[in-house]
Protein backbone atom coordinates (compact mmCIF):
# COMPACT_ATOMS: atom_id res chain seq x y z
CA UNK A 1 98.51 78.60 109.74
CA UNK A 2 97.09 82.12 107.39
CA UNK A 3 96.67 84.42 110.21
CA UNK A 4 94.55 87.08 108.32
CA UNK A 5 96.27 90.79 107.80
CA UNK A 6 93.85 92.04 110.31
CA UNK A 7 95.18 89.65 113.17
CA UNK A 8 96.68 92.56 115.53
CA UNK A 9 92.81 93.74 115.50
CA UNK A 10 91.82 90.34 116.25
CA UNK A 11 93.59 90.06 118.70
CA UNK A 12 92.58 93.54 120.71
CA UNK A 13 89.11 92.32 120.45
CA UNK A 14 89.52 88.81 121.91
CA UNK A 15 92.58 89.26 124.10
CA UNK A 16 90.63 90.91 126.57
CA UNK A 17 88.34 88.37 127.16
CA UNK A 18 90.90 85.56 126.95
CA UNK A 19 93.44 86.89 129.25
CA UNK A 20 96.37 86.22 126.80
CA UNK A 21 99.23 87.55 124.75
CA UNK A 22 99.26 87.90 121.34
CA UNK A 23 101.79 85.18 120.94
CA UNK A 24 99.34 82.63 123.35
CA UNK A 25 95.93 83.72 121.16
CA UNK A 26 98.22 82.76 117.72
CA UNK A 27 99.05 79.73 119.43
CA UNK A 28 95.91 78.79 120.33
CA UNK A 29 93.88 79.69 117.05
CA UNK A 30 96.35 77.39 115.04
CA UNK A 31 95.06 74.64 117.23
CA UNK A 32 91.67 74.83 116.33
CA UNK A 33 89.35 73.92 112.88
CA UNK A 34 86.04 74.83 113.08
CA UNK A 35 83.65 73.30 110.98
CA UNK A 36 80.24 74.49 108.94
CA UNK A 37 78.23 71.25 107.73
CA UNK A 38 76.08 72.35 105.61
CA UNK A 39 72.07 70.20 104.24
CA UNK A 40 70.37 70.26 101.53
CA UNK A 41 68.24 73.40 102.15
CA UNK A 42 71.54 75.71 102.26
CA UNK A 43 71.11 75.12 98.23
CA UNK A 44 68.10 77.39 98.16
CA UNK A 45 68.08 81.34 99.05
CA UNK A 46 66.31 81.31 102.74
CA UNK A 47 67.14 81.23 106.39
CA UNK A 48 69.47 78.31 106.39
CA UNK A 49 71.52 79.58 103.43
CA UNK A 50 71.83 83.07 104.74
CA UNK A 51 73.16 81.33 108.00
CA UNK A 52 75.45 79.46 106.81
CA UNK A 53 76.69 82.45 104.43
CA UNK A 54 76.99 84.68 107.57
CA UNK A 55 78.11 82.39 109.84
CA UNK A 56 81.67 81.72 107.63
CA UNK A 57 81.74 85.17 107.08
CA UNK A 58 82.01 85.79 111.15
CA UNK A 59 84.39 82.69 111.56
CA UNK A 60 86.46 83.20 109.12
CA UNK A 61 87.13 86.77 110.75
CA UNK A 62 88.68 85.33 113.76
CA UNK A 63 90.04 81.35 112.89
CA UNK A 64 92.63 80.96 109.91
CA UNK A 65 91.76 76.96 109.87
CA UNK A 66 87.77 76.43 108.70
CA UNK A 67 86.42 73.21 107.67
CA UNK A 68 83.68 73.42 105.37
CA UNK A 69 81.33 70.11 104.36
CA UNK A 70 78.34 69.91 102.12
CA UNK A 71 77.44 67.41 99.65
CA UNK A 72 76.44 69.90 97.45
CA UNK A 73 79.71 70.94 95.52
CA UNK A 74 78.38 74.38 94.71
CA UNK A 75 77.19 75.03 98.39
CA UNK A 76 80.51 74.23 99.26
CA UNK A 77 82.29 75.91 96.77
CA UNK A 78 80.21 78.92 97.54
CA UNK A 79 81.40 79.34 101.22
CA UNK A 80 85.07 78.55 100.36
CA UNK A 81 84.94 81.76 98.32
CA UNK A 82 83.56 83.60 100.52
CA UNK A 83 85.86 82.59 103.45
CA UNK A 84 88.75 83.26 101.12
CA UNK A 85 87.36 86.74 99.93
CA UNK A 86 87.69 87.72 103.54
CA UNK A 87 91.18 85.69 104.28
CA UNK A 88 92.56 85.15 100.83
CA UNK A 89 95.10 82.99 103.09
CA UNK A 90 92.38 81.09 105.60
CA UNK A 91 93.10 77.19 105.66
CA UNK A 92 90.17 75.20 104.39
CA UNK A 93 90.86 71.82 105.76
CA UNK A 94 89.19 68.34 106.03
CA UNK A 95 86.06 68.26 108.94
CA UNK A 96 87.00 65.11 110.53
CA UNK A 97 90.09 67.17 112.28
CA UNK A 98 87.44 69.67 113.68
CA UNK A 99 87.55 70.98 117.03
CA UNK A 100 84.25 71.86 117.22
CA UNK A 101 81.40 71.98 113.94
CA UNK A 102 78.49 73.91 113.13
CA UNK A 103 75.36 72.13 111.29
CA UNK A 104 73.11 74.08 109.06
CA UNK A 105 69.82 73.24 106.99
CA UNK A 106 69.04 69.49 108.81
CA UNK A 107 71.96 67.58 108.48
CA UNK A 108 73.48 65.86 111.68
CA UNK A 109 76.72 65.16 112.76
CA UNK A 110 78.22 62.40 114.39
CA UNK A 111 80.88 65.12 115.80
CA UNK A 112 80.74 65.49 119.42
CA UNK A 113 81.29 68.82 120.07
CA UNK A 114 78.04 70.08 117.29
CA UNK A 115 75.93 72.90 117.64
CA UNK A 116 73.30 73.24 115.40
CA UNK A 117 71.47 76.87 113.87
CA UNK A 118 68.65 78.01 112.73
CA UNK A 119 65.90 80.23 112.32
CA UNK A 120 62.26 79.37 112.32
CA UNK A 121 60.58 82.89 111.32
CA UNK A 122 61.07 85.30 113.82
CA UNK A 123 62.77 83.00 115.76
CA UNK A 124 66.62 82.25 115.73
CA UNK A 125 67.70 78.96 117.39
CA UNK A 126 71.13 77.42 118.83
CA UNK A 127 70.31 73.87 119.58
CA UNK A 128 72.61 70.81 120.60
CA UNK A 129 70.38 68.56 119.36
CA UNK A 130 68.96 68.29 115.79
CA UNK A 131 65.74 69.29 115.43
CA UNK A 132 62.79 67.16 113.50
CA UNK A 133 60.87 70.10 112.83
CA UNK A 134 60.30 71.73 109.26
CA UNK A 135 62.02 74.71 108.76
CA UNK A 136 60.36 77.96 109.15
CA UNK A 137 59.63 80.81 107.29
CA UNK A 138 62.89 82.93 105.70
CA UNK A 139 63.35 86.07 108.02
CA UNK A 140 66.90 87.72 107.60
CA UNK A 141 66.50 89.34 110.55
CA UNK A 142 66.44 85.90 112.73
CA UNK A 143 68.95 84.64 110.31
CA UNK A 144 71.68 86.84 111.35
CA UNK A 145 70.39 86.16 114.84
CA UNK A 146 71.27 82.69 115.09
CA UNK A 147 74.50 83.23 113.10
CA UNK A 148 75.55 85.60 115.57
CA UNK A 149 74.69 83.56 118.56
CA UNK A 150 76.12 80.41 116.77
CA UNK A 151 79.71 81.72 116.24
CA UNK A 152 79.23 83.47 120.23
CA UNK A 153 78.69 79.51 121.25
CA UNK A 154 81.95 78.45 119.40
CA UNK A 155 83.48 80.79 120.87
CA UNK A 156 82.75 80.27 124.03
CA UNK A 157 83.55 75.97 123.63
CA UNK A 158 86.96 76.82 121.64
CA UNK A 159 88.16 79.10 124.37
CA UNK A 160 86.69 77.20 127.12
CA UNK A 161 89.13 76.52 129.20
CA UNK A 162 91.29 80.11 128.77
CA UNK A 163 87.71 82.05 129.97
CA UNK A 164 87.61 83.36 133.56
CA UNK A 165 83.82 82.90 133.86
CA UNK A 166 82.94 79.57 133.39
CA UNK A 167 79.08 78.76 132.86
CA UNK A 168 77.55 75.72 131.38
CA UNK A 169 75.98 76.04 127.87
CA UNK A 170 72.84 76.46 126.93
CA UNK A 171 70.31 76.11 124.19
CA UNK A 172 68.83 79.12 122.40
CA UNK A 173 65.42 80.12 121.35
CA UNK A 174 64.89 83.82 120.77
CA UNK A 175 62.09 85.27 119.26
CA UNK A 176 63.51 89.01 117.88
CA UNK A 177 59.96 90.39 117.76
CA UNK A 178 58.86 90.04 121.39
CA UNK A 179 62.43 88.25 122.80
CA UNK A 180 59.48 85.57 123.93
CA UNK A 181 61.15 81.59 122.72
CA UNK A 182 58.55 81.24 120.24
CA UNK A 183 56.76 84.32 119.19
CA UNK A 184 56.13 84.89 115.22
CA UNK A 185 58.41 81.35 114.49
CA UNK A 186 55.73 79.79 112.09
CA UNK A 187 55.22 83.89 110.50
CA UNK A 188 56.12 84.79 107.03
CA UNK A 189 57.88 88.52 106.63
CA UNK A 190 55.72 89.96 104.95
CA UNK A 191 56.40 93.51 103.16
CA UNK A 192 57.40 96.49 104.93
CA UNK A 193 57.97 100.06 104.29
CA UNK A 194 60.00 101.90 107.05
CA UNK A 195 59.60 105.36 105.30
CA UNK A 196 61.86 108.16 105.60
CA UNK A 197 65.09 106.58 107.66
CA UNK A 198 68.88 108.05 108.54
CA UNK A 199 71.46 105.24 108.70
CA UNK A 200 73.74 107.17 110.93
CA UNK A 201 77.32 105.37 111.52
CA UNK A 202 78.19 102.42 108.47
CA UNK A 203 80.37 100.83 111.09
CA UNK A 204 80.13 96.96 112.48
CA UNK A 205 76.81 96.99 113.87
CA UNK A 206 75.47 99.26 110.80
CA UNK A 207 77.21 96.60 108.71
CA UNK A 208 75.37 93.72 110.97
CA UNK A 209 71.78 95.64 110.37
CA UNK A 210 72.44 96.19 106.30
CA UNK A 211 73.39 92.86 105.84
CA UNK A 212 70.14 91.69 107.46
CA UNK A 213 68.08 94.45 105.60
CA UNK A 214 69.46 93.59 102.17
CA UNK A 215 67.94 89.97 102.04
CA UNK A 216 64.46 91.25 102.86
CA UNK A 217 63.56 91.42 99.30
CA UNK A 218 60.27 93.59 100.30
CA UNK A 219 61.73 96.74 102.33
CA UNK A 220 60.19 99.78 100.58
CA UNK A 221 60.99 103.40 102.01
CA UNK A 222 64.15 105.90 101.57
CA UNK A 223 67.34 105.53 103.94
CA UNK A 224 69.96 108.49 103.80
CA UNK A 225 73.20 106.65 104.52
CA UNK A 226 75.43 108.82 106.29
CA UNK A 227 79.11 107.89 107.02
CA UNK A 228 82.49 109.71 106.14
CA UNK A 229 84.98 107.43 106.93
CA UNK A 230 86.51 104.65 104.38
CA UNK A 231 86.95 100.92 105.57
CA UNK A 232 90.58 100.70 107.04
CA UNK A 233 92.37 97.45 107.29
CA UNK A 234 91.78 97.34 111.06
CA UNK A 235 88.03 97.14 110.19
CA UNK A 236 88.01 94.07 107.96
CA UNK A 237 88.14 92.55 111.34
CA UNK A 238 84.61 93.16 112.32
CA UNK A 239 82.67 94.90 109.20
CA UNK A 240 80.55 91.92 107.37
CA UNK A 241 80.09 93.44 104.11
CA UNK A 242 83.69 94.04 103.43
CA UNK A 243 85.75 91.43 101.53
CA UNK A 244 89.74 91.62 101.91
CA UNK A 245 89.69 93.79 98.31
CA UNK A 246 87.17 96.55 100.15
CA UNK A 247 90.05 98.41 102.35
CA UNK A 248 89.63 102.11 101.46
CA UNK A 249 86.19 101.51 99.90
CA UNK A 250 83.48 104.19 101.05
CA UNK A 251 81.36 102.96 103.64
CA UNK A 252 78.11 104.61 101.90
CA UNK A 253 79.02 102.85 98.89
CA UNK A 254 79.41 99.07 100.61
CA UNK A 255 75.93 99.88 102.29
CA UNK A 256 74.49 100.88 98.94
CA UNK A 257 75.40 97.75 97.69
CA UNK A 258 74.12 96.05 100.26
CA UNK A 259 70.54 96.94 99.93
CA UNK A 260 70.30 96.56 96.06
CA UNK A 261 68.55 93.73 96.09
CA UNK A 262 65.30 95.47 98.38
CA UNK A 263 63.14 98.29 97.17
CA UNK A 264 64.46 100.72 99.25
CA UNK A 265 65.94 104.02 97.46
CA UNK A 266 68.82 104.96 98.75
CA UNK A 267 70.64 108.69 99.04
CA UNK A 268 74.57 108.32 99.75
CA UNK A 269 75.89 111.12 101.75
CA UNK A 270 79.40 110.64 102.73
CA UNK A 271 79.55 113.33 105.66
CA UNK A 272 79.53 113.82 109.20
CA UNK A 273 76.09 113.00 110.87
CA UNK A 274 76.40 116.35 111.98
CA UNK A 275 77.30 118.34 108.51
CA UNK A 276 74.33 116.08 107.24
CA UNK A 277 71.86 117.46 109.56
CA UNK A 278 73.12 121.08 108.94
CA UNK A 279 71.51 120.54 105.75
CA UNK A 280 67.83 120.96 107.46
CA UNK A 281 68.02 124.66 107.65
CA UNK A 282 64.72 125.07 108.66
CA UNK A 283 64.64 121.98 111.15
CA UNK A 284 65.36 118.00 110.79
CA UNK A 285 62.30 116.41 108.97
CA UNK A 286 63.27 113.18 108.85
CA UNK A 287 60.77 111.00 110.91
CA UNK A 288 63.42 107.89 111.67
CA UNK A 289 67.23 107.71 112.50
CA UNK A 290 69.22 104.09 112.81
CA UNK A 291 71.82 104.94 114.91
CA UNK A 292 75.30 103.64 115.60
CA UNK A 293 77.61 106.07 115.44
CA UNK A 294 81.25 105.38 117.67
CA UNK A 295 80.67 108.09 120.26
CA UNK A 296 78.76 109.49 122.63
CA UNK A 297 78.03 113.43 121.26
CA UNK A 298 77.07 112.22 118.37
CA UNK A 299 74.10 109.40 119.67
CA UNK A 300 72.81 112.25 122.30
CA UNK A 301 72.79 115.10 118.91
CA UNK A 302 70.79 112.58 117.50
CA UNK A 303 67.88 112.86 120.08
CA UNK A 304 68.11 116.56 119.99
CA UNK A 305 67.10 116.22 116.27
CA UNK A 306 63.68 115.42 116.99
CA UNK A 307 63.47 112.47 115.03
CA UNK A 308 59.74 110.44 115.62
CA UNK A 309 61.16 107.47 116.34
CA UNK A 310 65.76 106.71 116.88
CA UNK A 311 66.68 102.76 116.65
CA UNK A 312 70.18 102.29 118.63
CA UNK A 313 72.36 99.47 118.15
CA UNK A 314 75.36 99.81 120.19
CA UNK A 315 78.45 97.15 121.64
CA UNK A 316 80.27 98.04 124.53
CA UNK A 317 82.96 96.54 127.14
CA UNK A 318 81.91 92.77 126.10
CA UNK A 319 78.61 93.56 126.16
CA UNK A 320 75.74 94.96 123.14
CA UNK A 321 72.57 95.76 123.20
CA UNK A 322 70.05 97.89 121.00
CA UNK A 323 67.02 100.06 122.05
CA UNK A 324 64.31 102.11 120.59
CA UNK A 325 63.10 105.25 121.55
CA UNK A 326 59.71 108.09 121.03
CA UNK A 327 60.37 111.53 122.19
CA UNK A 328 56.95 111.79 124.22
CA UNK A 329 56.56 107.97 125.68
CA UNK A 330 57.04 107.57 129.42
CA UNK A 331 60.49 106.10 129.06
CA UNK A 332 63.84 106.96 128.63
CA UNK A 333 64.85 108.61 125.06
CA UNK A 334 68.06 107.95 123.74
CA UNK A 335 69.81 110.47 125.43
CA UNK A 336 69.11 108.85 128.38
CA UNK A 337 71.29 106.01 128.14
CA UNK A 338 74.31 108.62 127.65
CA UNK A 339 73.11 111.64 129.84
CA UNK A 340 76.43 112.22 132.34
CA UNK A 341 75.52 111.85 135.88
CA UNK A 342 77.95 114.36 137.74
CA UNK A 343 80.75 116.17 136.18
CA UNK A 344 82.83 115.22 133.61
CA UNK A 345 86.17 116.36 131.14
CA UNK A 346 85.21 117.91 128.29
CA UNK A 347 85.93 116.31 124.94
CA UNK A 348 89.39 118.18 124.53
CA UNK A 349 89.97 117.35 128.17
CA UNK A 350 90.05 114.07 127.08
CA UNK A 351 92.28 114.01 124.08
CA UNK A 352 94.94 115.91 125.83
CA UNK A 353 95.20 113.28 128.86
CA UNK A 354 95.12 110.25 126.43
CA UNK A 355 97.64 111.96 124.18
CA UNK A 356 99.71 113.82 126.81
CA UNK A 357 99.35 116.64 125.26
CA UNK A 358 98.55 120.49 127.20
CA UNK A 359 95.05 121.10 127.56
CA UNK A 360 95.08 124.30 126.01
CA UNK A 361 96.98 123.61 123.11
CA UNK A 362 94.99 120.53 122.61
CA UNK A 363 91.73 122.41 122.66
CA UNK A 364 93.05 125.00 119.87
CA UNK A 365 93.62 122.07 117.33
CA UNK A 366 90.66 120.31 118.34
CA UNK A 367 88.58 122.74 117.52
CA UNK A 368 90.25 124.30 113.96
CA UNK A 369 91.11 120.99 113.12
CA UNK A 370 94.70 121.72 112.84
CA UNK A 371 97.34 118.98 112.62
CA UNK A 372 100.27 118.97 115.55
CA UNK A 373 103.57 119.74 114.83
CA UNK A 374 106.02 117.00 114.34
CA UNK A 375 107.87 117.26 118.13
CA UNK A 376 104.12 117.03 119.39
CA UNK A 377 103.96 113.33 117.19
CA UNK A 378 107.22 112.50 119.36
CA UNK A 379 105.56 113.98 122.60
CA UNK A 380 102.75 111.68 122.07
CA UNK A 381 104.98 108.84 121.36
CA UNK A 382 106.93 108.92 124.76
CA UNK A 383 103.46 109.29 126.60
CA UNK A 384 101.60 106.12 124.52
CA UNK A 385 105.08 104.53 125.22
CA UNK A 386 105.29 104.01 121.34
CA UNK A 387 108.55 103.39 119.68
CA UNK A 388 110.00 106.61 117.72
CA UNK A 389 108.24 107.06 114.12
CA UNK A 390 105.28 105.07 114.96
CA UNK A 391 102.71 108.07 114.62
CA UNK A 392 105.11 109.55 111.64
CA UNK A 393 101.97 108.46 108.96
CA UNK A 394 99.68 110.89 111.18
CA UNK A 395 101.82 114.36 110.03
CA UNK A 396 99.62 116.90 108.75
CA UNK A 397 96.59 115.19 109.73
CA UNK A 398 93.81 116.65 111.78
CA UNK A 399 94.05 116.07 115.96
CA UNK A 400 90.85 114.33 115.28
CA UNK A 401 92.02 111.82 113.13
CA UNK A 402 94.40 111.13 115.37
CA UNK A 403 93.00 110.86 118.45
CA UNK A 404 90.13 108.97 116.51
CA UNK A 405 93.01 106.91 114.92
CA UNK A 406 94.99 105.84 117.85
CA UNK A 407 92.59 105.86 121.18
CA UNK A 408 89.26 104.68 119.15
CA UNK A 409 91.79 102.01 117.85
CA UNK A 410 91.28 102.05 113.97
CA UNK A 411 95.41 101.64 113.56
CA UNK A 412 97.54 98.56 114.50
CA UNK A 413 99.58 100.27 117.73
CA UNK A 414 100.64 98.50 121.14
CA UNK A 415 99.10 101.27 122.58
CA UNK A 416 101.27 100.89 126.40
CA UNK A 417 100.40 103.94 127.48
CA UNK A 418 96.84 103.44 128.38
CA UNK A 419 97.68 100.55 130.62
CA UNK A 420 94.83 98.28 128.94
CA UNK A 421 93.98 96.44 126.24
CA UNK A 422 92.02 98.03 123.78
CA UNK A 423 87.79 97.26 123.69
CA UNK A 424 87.22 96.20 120.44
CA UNK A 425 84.05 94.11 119.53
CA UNK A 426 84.27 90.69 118.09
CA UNK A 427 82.94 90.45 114.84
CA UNK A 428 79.58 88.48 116.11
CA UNK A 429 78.78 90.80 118.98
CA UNK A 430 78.81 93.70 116.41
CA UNK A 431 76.44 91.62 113.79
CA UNK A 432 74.03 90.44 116.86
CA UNK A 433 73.59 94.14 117.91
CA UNK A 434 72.57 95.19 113.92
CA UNK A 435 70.78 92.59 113.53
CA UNK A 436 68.42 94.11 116.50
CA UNK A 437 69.03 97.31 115.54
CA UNK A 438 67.31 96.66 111.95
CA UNK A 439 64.33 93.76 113.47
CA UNK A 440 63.38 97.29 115.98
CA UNK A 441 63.12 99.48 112.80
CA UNK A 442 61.22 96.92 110.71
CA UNK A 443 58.53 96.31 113.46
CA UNK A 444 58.44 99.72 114.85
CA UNK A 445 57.74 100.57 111.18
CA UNK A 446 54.72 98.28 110.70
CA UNK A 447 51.69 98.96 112.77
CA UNK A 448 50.71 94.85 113.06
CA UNK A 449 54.05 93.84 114.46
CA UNK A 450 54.47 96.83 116.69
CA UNK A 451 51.62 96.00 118.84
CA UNK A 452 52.95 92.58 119.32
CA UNK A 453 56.14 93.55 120.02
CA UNK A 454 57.79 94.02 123.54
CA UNK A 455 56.99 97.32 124.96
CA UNK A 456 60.64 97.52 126.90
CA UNK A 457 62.68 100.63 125.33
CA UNK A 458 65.93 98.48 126.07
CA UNK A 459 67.54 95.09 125.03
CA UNK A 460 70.63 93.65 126.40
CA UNK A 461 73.10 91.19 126.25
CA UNK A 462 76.17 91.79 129.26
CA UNK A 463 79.20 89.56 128.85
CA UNK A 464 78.52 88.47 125.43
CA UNK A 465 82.23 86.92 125.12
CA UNK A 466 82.09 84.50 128.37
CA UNK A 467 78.42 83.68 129.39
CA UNK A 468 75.67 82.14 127.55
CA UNK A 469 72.83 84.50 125.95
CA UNK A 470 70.53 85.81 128.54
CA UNK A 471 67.53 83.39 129.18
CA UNK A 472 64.62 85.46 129.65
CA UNK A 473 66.53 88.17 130.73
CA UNK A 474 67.27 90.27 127.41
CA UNK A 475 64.80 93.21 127.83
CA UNK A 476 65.26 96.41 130.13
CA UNK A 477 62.89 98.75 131.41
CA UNK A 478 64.22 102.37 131.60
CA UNK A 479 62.69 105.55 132.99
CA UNK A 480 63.90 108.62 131.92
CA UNK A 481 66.66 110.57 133.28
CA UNK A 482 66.77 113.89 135.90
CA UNK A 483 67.77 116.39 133.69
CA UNK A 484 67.78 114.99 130.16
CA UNK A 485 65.94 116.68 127.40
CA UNK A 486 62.91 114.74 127.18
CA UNK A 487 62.12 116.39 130.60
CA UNK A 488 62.12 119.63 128.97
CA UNK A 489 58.74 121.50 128.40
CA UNK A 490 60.01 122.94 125.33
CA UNK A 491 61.47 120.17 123.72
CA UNK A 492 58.33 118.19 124.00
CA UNK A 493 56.48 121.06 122.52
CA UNK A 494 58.48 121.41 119.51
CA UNK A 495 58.90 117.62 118.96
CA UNK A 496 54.52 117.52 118.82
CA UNK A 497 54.43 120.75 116.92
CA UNK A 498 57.14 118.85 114.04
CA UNK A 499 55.05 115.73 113.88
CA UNK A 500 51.51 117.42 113.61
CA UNK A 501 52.99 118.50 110.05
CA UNK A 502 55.89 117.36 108.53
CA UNK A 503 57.50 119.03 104.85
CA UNK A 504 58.77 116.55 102.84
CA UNK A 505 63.17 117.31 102.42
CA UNK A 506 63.44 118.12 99.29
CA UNK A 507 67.41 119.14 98.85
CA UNK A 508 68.83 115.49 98.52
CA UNK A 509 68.72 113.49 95.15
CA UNK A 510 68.35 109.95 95.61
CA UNK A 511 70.91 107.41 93.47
């Protein structure tokens, strides 16, 4: 079995859910081959080719033994390299040894554990049953839908018997642009032009909403992509647009690539969301921000820009969602969702109780961003209850980093201290929550689909690791918060002042 180099993150994300030791979840992935049949219309560029292309990109993130059957020797050729640019070591094995198998583009199976995807338009589909219908129109957007939700089902049926919850599957019909079962599935995607838009945070569920956006040929507009970070090893295990060869590749740079193929123009700025909006001296222009940065300060300094409209895509403890939000509707805004309710530590608080570290001292090299000296790397050590020399790489980096590093989990630690398992997403919950992320920015963008759209600020999908999706039960109303900023006479004044007029930015030169 070619456990993939990321395994240790693999396993924080799915040990959780499983209940299991590392040792049990290595033991029980070697048992299983999961299989992607792929028809005929997986030849041609459309909705069941990007499935299937997605879809082996998400397994092969989490199952070293794939099975992967087409009649069509370049289809299948195809998806072996991109399994193996993922998992240079994945198994590729025979289908009739498959545990459970995945049918794409109208071919049926005589397997009897099959589920079979697709996407009909706006519509993304996990059925159990083929279906006789033509396909429907190519839309990305439902595409990576019903990719996600497929790989969530096999999940769910490999793992089975290990999950706590147990619920009986069900079939899925989900129409992304009202979250209806049929709305918009016999409707081309037409063109769209989203305007001036931030990508703020390249992480999984930006990767999730790029990777949809890049195979909408017809997106027009400018997006500022604005990350700092580089893709670490741990990441592989989630990020869909980075092959095994990407670690320490710019984010920016894998997102530019990603959207070559559209007409959008694209500005790399590989910052801090917050030393990119210090750039607006005289006030943040920009009408739209895509948001999905990995903390809380950051989403909530987002609202306080005053954008016109902030797209959210966020994952949580086994859960994700994504939301959309106007300054001056009668609903919540984005700070909402994140506004404290009582008192809480302050950042530096924080890091100095998950590090062990004094509060004061912690706060001093929080704020200069001043490394710790080497007996405070041992001090940290003893209270993680991490063996000597295990945070020796970290000298003379920034408290940040580390607390970043370590807590936020980008390195591969038993991390005993914190008496938990790390929260880390699976690579399909990420994808599912970008993939609504990017279908809210596209049709809060264009005027037509906007007004058919659901008028909910809030969609969400609790549990995403154990129960079925949601049926019928995916959108949230939200009213806005005691005490937030959108309750604020002044805000509101400034944010209708800014969009009565609005100065084009004119300091950033596009690539």
């Amino acid at each position: 079995m070619a456990l993939a180099r990321f395994f240790e993150r693999v396993f924080r994300a799915a040990g959780r859910a499983l209940v299991v030791s590392r040792e049990t979840l290595e033991t029980a992935l070697g048992s299983q081959v999961v299989a992607v049949q792929c028809g005929a219309a997986c030849a041609a560029e459309g909705n069941a080719r990007w499935i299937a292309e997605l879809l082996v990109n998400l397994l092969v993130r989490l199952y070293p033994r794939l099975a992967i059957a087409s009649e069509l020797p370049d289809v299948r050729e195809h998806l072996i390299g991109i399994a193996k640019s993922i998992n240079p070591a994945v198994d590729v094995e025979d289908a009739t040894g498959a545990t459970v198998t995945v049918v794409v583009g109208s071919e049926e199976s005589s397997h009897p554990n099959t589920i079979y995807a697709r996407a009909d338009g706006w519509v993304a589909r996990v059925l159990f049953q083929p279906s006789r219908s033509p396909l429907g129109p190519a839309n990305p957007y439902a595409a990576a839908a019903a990719a996600a939700l497929a790989a969530a089902e096999v999940f769910r049926r490999v793992f089975r018997d290990r999950l706590p919850t147990q619920q009986e599957p069900r079939e899925v019909s989900l129409s992304l642009l009202d979250f209806s079962e049929e709305a918009g599935a016999e409707e081309p995607l037409g063109p769209a032009d989203v305007g001036q838009v931030v990508m703020a945070g390249l992480g999984a569920v930006g990767n999730g909403a790029l990777w949809a956006m890049g195979r909408h040929a017809s997106l027009t507009g400018e997006v500022w992509l604005v990350d700092h970070e580089t893709v670490e090893l741990s990441n592989l295990q989630r990020y869909v647009l980075a092959a095994d060869s990407d670690e320490r590749a710019a984010k920016v740079d894998l997102a530019d690539a990603a959207l070559r193929h559209t007409g959008l123009r694209r500005y790399l700025c590989r910052e801090t969301l917050e030393s990119f909006a210090e750039r607006f001296r005289e006030g943040f222009t920009l009408p739209t921000v895509c948001v999905s940065v990995d903390n809380v300060p950051s989403r909530r300094a987002v609202q306080a820009l005053l954008p016109r409209l902030v797209l959210n895509g966020w994952t949580g403890d086994m859960s994700l969602g994504a939301s959309w939000h106007e300054f001056d509707r009668e609903a919540a805004c984005l700070s909402c969702l994140y506004h404290p309710n009582g008192p809480r530590p302050s950042q530096t608080d924080m890091v100095a109780e998950a590090l062990g570290l004094d509060p004061e001292r912690a706060g001093k090299l929080w704020i200069n961003a001043e490394a710790p000296e080497p007996e405070e790397l041992v001090q940290m050590e003893k209270h993680l209850g991490l063996k000597p020399g295990d945070l020796s790489g970290w000298r003379g980096k920034p408290l940040g980093d580390i607390y970043t590093g370590v807590i936020c989990g980008s390195v591969r630690l038993d991390v005993q201290g914190l008496g938990r398992v790390e929260v880390v997403p699976l690579a399909h919950q990420s994808v599912l929550a970008g993939a609504l992320m990017a279908a809210e920015l596209v049709k809060r963008s264009t005027p037509s689909l906007g007004a058919r759209s659901q008028h909910q600020v809030l969609t969400v999908w609790e549990d995403v690791l154990r129960r079925p999706p949601p049926a019928g039960r995916w959108l949230r109303d939200r009213s806005r918060e005691p005490g937030c900023i959108c309750g604020d006479k002044v805000y509101q004044e400034v944010y209708q002042r800014k969009w009565r007029t609005v100065a084009t930015p004119g300091d950033m030169a596009p690539r």
